[in-house]
Structure formats: structure tokens, C-alpha cells
PDB file of N, CA and C in Angstrom:
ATOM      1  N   UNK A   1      36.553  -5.557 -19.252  1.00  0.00           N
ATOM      2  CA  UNK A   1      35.185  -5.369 -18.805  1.00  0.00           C
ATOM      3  C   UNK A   1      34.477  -6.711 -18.824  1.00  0.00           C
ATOM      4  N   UNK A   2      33.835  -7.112 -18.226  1.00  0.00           N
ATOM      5  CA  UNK A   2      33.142  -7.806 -17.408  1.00  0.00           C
ATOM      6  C   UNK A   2      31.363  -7.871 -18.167  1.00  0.00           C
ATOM      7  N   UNK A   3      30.929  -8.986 -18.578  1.00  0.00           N
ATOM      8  CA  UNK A   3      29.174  -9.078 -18.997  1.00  0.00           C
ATOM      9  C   UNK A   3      28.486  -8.980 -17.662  1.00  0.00           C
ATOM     10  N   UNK A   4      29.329  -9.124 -16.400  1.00  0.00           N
ATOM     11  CA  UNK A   4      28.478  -9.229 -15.175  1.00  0.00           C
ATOM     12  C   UNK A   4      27.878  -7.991 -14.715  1.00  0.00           C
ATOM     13  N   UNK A   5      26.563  -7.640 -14.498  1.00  0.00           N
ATOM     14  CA  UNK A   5      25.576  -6.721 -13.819  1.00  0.00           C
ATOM     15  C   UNK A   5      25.994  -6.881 -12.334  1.00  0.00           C
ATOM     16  N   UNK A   6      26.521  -5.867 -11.650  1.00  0.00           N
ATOM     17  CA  UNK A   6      26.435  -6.103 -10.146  1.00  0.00           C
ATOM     18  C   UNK A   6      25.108  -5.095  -9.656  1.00  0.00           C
ATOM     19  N   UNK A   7      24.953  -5.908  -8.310  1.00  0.00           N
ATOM     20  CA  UNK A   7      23.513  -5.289  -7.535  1.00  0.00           C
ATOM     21  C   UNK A   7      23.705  -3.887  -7.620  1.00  0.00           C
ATOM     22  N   UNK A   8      24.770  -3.137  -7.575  1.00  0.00           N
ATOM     23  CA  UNK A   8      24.986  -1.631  -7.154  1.00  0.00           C
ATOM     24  C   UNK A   8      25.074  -0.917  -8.914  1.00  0.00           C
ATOM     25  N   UNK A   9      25.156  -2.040  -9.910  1.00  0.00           N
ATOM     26  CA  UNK A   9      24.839  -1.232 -11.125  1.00  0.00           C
ATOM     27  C   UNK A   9      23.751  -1.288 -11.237  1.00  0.00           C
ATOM     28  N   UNK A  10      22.624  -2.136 -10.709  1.00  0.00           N
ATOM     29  CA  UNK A  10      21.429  -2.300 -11.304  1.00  0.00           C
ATOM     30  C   UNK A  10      21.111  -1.320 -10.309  1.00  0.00           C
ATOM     31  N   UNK A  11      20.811  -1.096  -9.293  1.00  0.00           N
ATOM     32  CA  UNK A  11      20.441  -0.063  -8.220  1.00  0.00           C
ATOM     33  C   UNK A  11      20.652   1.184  -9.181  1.00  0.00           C
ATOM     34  N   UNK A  12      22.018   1.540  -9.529  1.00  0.00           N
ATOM     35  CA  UNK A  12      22.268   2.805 -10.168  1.00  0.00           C
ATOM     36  C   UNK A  12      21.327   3.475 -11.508  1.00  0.00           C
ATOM     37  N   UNK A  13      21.201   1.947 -12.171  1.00  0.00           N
ATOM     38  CA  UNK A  13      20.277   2.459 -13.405  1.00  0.00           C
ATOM     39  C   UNK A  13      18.845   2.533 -12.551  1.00  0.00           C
ATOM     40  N   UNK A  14      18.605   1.431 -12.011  1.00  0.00           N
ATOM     41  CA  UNK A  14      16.881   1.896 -11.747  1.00  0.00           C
ATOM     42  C   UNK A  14      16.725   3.315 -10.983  1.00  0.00           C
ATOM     43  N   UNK A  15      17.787   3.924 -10.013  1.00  0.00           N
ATOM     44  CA  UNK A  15      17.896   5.263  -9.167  1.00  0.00           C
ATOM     45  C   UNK A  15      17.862   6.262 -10.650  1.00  0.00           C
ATOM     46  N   UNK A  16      18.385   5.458 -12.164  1.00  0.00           N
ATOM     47  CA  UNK A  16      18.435   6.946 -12.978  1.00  0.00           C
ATOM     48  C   UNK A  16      17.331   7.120 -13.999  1.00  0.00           C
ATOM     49  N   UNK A  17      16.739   5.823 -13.872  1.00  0.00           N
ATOM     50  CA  UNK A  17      14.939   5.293 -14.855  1.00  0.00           C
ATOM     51  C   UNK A  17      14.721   6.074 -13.740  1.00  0.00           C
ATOM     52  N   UNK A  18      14.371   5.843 -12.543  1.00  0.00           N
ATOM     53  CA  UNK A  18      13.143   6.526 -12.016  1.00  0.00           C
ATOM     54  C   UNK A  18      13.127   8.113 -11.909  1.00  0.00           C
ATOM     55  N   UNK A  19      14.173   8.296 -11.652  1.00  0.00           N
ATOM     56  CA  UNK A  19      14.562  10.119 -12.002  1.00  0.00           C
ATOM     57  C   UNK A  19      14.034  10.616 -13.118  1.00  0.00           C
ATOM     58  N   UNK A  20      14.422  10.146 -14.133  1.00  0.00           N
ATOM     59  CA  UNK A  20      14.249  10.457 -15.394  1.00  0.00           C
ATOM     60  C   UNK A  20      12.592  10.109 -15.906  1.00  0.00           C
ATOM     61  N   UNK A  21      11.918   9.542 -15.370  1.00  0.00           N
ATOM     62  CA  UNK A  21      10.423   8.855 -15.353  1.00  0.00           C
ATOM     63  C   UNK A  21       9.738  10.153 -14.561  1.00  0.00           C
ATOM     64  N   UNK A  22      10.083  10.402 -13.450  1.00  0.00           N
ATOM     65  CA  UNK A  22       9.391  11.388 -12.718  1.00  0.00           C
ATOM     66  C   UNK A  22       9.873  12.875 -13.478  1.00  0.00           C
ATOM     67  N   UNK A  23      11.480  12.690 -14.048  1.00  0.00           N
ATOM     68  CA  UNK A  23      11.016  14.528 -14.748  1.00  0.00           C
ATOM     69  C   UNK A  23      10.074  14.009 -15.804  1.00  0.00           C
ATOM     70  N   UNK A  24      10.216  13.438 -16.736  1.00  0.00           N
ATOM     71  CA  UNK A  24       8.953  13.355 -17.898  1.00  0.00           C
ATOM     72  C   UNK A  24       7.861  13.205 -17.426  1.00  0.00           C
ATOM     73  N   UNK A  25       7.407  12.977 -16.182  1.00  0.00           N
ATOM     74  CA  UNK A  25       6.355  12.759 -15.257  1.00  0.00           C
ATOM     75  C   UNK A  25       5.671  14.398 -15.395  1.00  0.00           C
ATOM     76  N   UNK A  26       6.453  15.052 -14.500  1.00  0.00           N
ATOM     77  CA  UNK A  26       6.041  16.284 -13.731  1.00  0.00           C
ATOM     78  C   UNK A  26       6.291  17.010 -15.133  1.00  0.00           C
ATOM     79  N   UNK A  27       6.818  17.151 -16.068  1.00  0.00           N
ATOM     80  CA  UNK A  27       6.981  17.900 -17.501  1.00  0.00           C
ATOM     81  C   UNK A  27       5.514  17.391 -17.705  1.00  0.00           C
ATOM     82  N   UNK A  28       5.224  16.282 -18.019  1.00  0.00           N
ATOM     83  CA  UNK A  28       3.695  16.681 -18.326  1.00  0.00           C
ATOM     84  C   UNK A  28       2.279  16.827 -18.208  1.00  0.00           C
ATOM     85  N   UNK A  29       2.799  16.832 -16.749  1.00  0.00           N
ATOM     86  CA  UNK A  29       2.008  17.711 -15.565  1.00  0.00           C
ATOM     87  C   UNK A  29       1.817  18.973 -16.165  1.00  0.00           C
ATOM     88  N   UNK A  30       2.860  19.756 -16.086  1.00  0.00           N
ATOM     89  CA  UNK A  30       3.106  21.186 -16.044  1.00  0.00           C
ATOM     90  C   UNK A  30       2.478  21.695 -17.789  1.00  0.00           C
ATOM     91  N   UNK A  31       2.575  20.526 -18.390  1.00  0.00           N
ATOM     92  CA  UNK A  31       2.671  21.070 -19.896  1.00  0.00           C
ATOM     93  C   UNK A  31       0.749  21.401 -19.716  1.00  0.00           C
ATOM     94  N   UNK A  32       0.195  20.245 -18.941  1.00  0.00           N
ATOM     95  CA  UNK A  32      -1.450  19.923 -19.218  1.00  0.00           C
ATOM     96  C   UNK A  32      -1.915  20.962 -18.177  1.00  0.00           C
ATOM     97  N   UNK A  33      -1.078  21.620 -17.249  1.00  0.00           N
ATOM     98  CA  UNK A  33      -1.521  22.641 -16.924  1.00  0.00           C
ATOM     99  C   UNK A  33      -1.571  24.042 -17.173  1.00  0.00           C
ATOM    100  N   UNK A  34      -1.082  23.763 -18.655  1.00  0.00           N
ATOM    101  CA  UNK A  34      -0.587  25.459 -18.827  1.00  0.00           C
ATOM    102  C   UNK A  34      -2.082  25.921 -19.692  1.00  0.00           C
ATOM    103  N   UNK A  35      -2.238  26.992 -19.938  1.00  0.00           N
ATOM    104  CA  UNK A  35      -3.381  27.601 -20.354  1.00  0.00           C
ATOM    105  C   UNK A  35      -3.743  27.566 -22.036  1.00  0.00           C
ATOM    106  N   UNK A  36      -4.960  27.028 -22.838  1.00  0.00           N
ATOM    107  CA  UNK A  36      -4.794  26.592 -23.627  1.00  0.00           C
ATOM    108  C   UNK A  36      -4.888  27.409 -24.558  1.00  0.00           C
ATOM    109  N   UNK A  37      -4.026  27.391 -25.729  1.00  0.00           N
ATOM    110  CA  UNK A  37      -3.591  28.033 -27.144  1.00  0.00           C
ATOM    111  C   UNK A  37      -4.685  28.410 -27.596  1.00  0.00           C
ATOM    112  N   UNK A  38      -4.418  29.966 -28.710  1.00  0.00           N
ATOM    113  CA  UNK A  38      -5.404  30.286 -29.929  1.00  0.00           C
ATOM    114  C   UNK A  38      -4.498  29.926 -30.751  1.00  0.00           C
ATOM    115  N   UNK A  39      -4.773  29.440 -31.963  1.00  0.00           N
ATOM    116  CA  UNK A  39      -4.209  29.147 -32.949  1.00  0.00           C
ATOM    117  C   UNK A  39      -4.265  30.824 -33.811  1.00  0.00           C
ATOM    118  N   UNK A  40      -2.467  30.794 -34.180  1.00  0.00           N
ATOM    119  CA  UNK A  40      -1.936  31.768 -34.694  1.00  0.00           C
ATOM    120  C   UNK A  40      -1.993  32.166 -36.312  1.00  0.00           C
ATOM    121  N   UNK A  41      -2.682  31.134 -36.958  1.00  0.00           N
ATOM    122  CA  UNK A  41      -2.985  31.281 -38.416  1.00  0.00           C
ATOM    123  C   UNK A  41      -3.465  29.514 -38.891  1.00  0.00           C
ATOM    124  N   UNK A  42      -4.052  29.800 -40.133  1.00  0.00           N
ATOM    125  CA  UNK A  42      -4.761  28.249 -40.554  1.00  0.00           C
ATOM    126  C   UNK A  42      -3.762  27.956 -42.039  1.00  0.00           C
ATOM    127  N   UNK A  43      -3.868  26.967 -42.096  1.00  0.00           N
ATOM    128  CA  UNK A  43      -3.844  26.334 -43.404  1.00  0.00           C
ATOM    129  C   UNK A  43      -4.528  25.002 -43.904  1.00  0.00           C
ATOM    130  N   UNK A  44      -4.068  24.440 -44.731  1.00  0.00           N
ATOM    131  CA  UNK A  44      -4.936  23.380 -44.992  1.00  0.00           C
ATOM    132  C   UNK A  44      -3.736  21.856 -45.342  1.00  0.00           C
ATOM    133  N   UNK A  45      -4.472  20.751 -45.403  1.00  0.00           N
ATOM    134  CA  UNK A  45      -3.877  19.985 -46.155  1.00  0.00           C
ATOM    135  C   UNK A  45      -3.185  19.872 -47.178  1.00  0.00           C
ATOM    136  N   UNK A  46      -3.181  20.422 -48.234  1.00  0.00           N
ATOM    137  CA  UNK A  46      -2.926  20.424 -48.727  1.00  0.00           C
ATOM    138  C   UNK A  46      -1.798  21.533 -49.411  1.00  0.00           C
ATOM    139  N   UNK A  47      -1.719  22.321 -48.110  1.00  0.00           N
ATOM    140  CA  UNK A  47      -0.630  23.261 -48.541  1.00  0.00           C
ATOM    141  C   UNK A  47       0.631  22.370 -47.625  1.00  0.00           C
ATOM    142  N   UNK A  48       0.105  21.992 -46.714  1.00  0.00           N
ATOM    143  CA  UNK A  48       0.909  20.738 -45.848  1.00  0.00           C
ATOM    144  C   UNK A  48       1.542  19.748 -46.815  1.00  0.00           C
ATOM    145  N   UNK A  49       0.716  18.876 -47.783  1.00  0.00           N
ATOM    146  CA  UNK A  49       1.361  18.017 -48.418  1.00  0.00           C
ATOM    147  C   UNK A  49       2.625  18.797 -49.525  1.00  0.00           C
ATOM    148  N   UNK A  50       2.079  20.016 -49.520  1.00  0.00           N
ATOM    149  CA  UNK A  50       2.851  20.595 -50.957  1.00  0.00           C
ATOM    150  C   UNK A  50       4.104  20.563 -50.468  1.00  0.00           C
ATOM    151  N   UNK A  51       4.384  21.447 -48.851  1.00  0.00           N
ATOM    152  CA  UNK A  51       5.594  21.119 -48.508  1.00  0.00           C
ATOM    153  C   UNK A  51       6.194  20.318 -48.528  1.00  0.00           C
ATOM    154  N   UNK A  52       5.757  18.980 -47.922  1.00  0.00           N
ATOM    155  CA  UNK A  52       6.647  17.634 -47.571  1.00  0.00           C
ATOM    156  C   UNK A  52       6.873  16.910 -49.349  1.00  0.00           C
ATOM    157  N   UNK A  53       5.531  17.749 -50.028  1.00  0.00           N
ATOM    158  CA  UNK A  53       6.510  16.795 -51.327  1.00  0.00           C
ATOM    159  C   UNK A  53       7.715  17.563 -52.223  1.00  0.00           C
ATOM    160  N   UNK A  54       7.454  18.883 -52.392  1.00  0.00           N
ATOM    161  CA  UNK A  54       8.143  19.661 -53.081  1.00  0.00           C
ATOM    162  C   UNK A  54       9.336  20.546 -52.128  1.00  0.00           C
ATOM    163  N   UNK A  55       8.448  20.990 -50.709  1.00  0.00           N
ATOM    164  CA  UNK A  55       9.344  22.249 -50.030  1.00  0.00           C
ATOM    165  C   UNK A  55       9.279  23.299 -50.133  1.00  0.00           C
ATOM    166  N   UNK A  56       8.389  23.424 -51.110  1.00  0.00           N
ATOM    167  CA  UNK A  56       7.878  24.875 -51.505  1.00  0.00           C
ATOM    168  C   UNK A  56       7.279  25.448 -50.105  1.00  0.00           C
ATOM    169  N   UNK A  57       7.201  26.445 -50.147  1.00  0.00           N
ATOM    170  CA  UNK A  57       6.218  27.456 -49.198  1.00  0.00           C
ATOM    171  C   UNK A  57       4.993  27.041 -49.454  1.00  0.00           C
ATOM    172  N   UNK A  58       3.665  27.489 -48.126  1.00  0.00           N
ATOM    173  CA  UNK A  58       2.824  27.505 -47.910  1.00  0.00           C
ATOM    174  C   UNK A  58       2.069  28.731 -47.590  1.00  0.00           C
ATOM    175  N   UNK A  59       1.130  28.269 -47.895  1.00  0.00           N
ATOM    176  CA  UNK A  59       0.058  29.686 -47.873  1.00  0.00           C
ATOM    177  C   UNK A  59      -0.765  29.856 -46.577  1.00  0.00           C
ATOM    178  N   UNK A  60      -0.704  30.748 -45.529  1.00  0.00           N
ATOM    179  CA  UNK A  60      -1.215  30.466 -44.400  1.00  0.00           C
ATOM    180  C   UNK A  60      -1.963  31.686 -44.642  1.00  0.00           C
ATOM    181  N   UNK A  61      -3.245  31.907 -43.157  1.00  0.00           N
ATOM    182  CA  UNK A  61      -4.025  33.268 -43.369  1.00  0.00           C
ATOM    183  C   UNK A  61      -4.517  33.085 -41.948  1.00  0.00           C
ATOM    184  N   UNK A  62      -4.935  34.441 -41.454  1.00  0.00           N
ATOM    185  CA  UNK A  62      -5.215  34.522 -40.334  1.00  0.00           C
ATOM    186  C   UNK A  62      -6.704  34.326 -39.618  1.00  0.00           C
ATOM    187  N   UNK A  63      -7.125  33.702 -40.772  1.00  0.00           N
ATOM    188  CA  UNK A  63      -8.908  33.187 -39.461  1.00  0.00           C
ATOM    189  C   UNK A  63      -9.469  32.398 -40.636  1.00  0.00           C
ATOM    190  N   UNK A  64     -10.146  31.452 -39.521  1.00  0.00           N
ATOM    191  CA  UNK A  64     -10.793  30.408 -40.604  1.00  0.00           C
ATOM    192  C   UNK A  64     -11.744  30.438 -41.482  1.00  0.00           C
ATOM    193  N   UNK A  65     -11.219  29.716 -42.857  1.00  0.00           N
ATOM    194  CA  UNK A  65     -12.028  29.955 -44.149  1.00  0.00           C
ATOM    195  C   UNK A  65     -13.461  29.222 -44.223  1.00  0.00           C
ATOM    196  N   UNK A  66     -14.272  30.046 -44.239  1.00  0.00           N
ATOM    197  CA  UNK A  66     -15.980  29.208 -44.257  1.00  0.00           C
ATOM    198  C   UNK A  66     -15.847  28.078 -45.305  1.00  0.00           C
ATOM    199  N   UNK A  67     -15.117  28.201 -46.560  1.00  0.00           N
ATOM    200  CA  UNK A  67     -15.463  27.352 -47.652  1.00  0.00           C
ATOM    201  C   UNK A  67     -14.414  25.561 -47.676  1.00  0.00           C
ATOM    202  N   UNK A  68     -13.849  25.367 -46.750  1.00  0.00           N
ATOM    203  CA  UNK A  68     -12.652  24.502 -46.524  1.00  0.00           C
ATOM    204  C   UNK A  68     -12.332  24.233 -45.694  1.00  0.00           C
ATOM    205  N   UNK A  69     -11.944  23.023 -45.121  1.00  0.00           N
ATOM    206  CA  UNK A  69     -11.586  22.765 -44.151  1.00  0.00           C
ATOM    207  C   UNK A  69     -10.078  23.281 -43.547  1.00  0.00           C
ATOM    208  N   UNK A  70      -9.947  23.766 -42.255  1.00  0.00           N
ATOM    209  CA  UNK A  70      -8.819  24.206 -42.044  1.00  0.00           C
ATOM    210  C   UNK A  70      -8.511  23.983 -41.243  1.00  0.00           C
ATOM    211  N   UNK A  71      -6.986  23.768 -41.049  1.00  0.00           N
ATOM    212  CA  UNK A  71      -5.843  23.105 -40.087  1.00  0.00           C
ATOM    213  C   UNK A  71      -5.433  23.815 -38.900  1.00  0.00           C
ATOM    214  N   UNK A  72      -5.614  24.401 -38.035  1.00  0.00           N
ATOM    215  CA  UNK A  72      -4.848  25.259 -36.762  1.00  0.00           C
ATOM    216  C   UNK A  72      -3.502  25.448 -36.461  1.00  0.00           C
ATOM    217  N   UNK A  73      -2.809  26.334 -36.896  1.00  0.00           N
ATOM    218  CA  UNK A  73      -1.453  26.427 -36.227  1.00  0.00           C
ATOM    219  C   UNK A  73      -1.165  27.588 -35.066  1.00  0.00           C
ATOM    220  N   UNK A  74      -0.228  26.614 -34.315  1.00  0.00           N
ATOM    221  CA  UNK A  74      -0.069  27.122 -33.158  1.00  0.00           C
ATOM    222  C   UNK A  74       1.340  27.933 -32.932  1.00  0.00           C
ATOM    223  N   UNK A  75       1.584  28.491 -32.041  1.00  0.00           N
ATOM    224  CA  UNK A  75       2.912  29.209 -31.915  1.00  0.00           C
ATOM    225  C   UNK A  75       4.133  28.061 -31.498  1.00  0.00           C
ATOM    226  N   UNK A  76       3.403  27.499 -30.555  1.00  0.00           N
ATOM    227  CA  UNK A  76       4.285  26.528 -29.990  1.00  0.00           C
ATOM    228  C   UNK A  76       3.243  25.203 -29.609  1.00  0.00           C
ATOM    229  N   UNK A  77       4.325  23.591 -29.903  1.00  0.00           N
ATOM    230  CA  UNK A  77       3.304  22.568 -29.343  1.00  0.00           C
ATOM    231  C   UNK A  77       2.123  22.483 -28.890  1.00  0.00           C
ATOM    232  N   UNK A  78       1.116  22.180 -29.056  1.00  0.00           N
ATOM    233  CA  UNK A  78      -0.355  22.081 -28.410  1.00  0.00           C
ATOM    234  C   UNK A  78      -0.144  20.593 -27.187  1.00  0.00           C
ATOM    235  N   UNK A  79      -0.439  20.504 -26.166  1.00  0.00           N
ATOM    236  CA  UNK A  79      -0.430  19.733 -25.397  1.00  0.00           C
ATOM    237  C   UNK A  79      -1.493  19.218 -25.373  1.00  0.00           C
ATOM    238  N   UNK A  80      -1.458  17.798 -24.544  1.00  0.00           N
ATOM    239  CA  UNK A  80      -2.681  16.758 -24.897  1.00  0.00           C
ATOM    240  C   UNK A  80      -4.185  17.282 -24.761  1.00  0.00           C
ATOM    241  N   UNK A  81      -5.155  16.975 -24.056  1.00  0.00           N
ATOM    242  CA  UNK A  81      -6.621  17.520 -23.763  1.00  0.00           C
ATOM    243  C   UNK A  81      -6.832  18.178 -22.629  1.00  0.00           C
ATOM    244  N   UNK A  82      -7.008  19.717 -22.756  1.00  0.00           N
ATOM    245  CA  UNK A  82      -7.092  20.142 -21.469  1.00  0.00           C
ATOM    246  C   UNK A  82      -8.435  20.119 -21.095  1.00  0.00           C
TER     247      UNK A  82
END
């Protein structure tokens, strides 16, 4: 094998960047057009940190608590600003 780039390899990669640029393109098109989420239960920070330090379970509940600040979880990904 050869360090040399020929014109018809470089053609080939830029024909597979730009393919690949336009699906992640139009994916998030489609994502910013989809209809936007209710969040499926809350938690907080700090039931968040408990996980990542220990792994323990978290305590989630289904509508937001007047006394605390609370976190939104969703079913699936939230997409950028609709």
C-alpha cells in the first residue's frame, strides 16, 4: 500500500462526507420538526447526582413539586428549540 491519495480516492471520500453530512442534515430537520414533548415525570438534582455517585435508584414523581426545583424527564431525547 501506497501513502499516495489518488484524485478518485479523494472524490470517493468527499462523495461519502457529503452523504453522510446531508443524512445528519435532514435527521435534524426531521428531529426539530417533530411535535414537542410533555415531560413524563420530574426529579431533581440531586437524586441525579446520587446515581452517578453511588447507582443507587432515584426517586421520580409525576408533576412538579411547588417546594424545589425540578428536572423534566422525557420519554425519549428532547430536541433542540422548537
Amino acid at each position: 500500500m501506497t501513502d499516495t491519495i489518488t484524485k478518485e480516492m479523494q472524490d470517493a471520500y468527499w462523495k461519502e462526507w457529503q452523504q453522510t453530512q446531508d443524512h445528519w442534515l435532514a435527521l435534524a430537520e426531521a428531529l426539530k420538526a417533530q411535535p414537542k414533548q410533555e415531560p413524563v415525570a420530574w426529579t431533581t438534582q440531586a437524586q441525579l447526582d446520587g446515581i452517578k455517585g453511588t447507582g443507587n435508584n432515584a426517586v421520580m414523581w409525576g408533576e412538579p413539586l411547588p417546594y424545589h426545583p425540578d428536572i423534566p424527564l422525557y420519554a425519549s431525547p428532547v430536541t433542540g428549540a422548537s
